[in-house]
Protein backbone atom coordinates (compact mmCIF):
# COMPACT_ATOMS: atom_id res chain seq x y z
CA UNK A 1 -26.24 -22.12 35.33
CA UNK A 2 -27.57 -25.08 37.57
CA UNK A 3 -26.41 -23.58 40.60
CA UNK A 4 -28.52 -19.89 39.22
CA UNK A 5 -31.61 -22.71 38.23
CA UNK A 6 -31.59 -24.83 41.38
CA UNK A 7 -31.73 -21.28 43.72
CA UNK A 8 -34.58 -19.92 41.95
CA UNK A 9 -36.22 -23.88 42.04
CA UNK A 10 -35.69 -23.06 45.69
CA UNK A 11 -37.17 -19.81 46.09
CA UNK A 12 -40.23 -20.15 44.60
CA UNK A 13 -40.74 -23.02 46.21
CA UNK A 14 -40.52 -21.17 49.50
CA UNK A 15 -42.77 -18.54 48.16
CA UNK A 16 -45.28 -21.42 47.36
CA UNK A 17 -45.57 -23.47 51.19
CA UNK A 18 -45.32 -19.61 52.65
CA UNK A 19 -41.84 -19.64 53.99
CA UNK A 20 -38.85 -18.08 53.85
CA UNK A 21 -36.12 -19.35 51.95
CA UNK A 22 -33.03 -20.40 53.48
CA UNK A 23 -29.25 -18.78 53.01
CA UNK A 24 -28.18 -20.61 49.97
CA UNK A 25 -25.13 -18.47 48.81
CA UNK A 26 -22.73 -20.88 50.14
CA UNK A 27 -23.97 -23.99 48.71
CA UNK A 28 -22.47 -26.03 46.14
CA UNK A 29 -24.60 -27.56 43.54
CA UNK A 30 -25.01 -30.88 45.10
CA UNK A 31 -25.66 -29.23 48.68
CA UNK A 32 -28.05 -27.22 47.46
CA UNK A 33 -29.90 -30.29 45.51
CA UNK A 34 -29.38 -31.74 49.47
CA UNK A 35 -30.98 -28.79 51.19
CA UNK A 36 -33.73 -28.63 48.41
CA UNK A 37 -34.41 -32.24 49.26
CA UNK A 38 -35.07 -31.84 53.20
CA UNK A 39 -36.07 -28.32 52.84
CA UNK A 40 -39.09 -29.36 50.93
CA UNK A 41 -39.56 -32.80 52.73
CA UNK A 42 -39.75 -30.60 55.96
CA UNK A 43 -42.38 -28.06 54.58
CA UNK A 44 -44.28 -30.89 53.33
CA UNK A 45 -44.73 -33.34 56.35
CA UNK A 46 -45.87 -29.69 58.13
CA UNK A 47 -48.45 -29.76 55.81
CA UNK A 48 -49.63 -33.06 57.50
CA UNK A 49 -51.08 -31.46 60.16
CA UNK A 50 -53.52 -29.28 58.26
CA UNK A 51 -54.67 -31.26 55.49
CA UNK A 52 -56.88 -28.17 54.10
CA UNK A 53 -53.52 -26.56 53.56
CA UNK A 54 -52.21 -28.86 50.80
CA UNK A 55 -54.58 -28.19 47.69
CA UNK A 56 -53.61 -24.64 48.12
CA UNK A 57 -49.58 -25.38 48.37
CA UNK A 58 -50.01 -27.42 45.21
CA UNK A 59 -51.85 -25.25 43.43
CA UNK A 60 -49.29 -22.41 44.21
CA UNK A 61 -46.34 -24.74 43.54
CA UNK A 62 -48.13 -25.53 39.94
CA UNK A 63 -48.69 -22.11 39.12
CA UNK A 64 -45.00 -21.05 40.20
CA UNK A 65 -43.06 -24.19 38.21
CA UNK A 66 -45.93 -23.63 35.40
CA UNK A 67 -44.23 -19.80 34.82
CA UNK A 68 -40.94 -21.47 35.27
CA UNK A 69 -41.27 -24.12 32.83
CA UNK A 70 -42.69 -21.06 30.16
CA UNK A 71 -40.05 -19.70 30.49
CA UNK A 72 -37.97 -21.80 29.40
CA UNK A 73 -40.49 -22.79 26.29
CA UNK A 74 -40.24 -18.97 25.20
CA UNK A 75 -36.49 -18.61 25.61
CA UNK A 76 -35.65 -22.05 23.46
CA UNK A 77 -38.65 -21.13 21.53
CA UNK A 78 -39.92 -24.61 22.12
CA UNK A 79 -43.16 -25.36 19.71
CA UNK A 80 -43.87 -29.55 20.21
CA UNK A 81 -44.13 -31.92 23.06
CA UNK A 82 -41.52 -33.43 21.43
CA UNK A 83 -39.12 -30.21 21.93
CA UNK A 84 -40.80 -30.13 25.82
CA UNK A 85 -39.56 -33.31 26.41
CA UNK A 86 -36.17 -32.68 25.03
CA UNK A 87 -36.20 -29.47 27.66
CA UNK A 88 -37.47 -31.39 30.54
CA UNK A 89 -34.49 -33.95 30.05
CA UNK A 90 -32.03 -31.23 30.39
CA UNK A 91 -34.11 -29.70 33.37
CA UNK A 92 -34.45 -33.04 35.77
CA UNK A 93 -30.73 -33.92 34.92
CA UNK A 94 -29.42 -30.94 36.79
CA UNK A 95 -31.84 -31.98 39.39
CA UNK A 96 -30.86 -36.10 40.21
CA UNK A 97 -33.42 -36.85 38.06
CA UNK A 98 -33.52 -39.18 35.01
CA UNK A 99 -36.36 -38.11 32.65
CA UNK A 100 -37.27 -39.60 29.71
CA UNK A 101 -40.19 -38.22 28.03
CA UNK A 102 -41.82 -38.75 23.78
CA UNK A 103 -43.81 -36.70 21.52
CA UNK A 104 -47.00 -38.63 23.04
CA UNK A 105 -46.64 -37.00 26.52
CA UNK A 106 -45.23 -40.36 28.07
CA UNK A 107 -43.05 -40.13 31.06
CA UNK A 108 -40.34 -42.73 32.32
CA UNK A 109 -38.15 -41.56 35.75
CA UNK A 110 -36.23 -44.65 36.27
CA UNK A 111 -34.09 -43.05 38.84
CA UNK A 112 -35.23 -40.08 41.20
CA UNK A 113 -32.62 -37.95 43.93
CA UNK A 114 -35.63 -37.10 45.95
CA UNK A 115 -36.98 -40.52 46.58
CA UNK A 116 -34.08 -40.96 49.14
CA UNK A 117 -36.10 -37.84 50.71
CA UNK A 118 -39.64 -38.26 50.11
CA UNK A 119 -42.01 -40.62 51.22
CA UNK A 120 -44.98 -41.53 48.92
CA UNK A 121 -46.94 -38.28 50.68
CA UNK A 122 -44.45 -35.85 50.19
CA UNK A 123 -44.20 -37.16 47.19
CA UNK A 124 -47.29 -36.57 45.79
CA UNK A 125 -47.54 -33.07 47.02
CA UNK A 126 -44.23 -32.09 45.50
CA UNK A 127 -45.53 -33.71 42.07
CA UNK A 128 -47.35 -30.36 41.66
CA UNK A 129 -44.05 -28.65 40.61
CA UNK A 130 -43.99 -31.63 37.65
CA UNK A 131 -46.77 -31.16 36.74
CA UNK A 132 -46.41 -27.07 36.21
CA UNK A 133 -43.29 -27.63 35.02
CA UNK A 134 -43.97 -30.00 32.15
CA UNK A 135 -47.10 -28.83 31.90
CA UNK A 136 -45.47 -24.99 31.56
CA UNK A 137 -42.69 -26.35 28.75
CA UNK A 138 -45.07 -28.35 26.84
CA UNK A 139 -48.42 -25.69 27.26
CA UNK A 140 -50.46 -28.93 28.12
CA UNK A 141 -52.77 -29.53 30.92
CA UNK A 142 -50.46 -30.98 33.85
CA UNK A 143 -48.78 -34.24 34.84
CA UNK A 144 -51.16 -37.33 35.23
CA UNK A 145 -48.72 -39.80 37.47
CA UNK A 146 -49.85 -43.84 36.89
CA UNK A 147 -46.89 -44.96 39.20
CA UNK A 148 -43.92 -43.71 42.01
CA UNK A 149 -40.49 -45.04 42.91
CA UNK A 150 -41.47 -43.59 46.46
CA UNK A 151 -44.50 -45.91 46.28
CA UNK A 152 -42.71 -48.73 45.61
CA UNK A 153 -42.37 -49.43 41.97
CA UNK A 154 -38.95 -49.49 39.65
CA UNK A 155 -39.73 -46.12 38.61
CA UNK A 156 -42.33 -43.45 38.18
CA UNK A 157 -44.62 -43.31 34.97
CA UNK A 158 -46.70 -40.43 34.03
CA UNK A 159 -48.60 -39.08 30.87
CA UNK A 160 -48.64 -35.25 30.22
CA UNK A 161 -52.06 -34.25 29.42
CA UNK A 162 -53.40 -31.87 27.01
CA UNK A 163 -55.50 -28.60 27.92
CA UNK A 164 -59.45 -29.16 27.82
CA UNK A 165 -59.54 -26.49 24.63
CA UNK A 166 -56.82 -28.82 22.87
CA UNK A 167 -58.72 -31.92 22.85
């Protein structure tokens, strides 16, 4: 199953920075997770030298991780942010990364594969799948991020928000 989750991870990311995605059926888990890592941190750091580029890659990443993350939320028939965060747990664990998430939308990452990777720009780009993907489990708003491991700090904090016709 994470092998199945990580490849289609991959390929809509691809789809979203316009590229094609790599041969992956050879890959074990962890060298897809590896590939995934520079793969995106190479699409990215393109993206550096056409800044008008970027607001459309995230919004394209958010929209694709936003469809994956409801997904999920209709097939565990997930109905509370409490439930969401439960899913996201299980999500970012098959990805290197140690969410912790409560009912009140508060995020703690205290340890992160990809910010070996990233730097603080990539980073923030790639923060766009997050945000669709919390934001796609939970039905909220998107991913509001306070703090970064790749910006320095001891880990990343973020608050999911709630849609504008929820509040």
């Amino acid at each position: 199953i994470r092998k199945r989750e990580l490849k289609k991870l991959f390929r809509f990311t691809a789809e979203a920075f316009d590229l094609t995605t790599p041969e992956l059926s050879r890959l074990s888990c962890d060298e897809l997770l590896s590939a995934y890592a520079a793969f995106t941190r190479s699409a990215a750091d393109q993206l550096h030298s056409s800044p008008s580029a970027v607001d459309g890659v995230q919004q394209r990443l958010f929209q694709q991780a936003y469809a994956y993350g409801g997904q999920w939320r209709m097939r565990f028939r997930l109905s509370s942010m409490n439930e969401a965060m439960r899913a996201a747990r299980v999500l970012y664990r098959a990805m290197g990364i140690d969410f912790r998430g409560v009912g009140d939308g508060l995020i703690e990452i205290r340890r992160c594969f990809f910010s070996a990777y990233y730097t603080s720009a990539t980073c923030r780009i790639l923060s766009a799948l997050d945000a669709g993907i919390v934001a796609g489990l939970a039905q909220a708003g998107g991913l509001d991020f306070s703090q970064r491991i790749t910006e320095g700090a001891d880990m990343c904090l973020a608050r999911c928000s709630v849609r504008e016709s929820e509040r």
